[in-house]
Protein backbone atom coordinates (compact mmCIF):
# COMPACT_ATOMS: atom_id res chain seq x y z
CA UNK A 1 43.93 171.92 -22.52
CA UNK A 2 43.90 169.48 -25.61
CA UNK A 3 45.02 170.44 -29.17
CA UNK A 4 45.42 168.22 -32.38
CA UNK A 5 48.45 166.85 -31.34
CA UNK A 6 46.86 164.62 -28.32
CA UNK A 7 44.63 162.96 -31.04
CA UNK A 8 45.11 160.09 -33.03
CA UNK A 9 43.89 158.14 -35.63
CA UNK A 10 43.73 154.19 -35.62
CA UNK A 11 42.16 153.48 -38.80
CA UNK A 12 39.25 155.44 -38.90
CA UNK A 13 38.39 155.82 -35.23
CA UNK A 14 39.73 158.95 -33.45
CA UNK A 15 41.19 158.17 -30.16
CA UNK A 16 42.42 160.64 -27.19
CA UNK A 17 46.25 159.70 -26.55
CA UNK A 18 46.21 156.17 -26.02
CA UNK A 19 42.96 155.85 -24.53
CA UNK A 20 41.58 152.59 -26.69
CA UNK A 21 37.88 153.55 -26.62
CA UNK A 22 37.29 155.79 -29.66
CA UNK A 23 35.92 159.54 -29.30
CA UNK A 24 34.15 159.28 -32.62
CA UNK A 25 34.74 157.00 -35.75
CA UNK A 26 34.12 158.01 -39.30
CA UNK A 27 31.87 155.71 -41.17
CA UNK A 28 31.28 155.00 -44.96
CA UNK A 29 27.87 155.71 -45.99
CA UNK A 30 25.80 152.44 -46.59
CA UNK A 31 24.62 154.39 -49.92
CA UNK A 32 26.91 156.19 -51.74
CA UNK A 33 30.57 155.18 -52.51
CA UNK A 34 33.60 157.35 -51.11
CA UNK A 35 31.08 159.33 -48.90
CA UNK A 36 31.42 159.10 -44.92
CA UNK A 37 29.75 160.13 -41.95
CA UNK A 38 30.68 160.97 -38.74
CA UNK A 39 29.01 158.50 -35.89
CA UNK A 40 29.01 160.04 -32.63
CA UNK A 41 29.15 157.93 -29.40
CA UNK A 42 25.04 157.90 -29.10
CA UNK A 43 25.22 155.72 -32.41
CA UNK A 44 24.14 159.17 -34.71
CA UNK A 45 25.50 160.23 -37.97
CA UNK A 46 26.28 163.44 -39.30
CA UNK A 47 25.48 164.65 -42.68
CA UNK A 48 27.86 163.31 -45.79
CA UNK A 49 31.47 164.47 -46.34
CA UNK A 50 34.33 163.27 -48.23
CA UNK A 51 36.64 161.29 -45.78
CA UNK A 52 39.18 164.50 -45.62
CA UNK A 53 36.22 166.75 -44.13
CA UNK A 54 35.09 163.89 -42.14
CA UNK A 55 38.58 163.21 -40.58
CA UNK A 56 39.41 167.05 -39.99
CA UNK A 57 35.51 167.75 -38.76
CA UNK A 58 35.61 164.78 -36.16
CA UNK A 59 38.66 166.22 -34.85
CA UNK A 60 37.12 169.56 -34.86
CA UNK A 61 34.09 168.27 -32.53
CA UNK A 62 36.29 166.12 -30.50
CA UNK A 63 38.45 168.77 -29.63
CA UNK A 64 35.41 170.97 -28.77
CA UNK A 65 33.86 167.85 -26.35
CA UNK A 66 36.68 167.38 -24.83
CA UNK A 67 37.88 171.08 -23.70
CA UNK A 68 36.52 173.83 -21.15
CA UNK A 69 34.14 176.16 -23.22
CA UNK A 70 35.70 179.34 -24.32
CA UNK A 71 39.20 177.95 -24.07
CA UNK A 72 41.37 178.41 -27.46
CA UNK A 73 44.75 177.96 -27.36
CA UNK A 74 47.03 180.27 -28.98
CA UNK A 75 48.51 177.66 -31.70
CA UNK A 76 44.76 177.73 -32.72
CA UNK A 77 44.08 180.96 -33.04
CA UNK A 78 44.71 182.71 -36.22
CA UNK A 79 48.20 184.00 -37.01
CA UNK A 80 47.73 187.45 -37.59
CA UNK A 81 45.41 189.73 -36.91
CA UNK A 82 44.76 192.44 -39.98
CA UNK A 83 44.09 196.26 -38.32
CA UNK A 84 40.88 197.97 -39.01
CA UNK A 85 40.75 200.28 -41.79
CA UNK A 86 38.45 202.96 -42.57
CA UNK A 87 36.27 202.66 -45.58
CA UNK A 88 37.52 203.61 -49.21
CA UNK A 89 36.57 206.58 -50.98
CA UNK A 90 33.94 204.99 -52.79
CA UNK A 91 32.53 202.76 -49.86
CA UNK A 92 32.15 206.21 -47.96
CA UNK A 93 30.20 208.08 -50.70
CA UNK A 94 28.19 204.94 -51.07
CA UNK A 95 27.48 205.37 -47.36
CA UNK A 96 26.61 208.96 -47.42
CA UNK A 97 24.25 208.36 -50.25
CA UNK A 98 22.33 205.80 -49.10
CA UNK A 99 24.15 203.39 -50.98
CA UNK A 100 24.38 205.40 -54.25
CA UNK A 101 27.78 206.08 -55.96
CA UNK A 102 27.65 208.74 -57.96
């Protein structure tokens, strides 16, 4: 299973270890300056980021492309999980009453 840390960036194209064809490349957009795009191997473009969403994003979808479905590792998943708590006092009269604290 692939994380982050098998990725790299040469320039702006995202490669998988030291493979040298590129699993996506971010773009600038021909139209407005310090927007880029994503362009996926079939020669499409996603919608407009900044380059720091484009960058994280393209890793994002790589990393989903390129492992099994379902699999997460656990240095991906989040760090802690919070416990369920009952509602408060006032979110359980609201509920009672049909949403109506009185």
């Amino acid at each position: 299973m692939r994380d982050r840390t098998d990725l790299r960036w040469n320039g702006r194209a995202l490669h998988l270890g030291h493979h040298t064809k590129p699993l996506l490349t971010v773009v600038p957009d021909d139209r407005w300056s310090g927007i880029y795009r994503i362009r996926f191997r079939d020669r499409h473009l996603s919608d407009m980021v900044n380059l720091t969403r484009a960058k994280d994003a393209a890793e994002g979808i790589a990393l989903s492309d390129i492992n099994p479905k379902g699999s997460i590792r656990a240095v991906e998943r989040p760090p802690v999980r919070l416990p369920r708590r009952g509602l408060s006092d006032i979110g359980e009269a609201s509920v009672r009453n049909g949403g109506v604290v009185s």
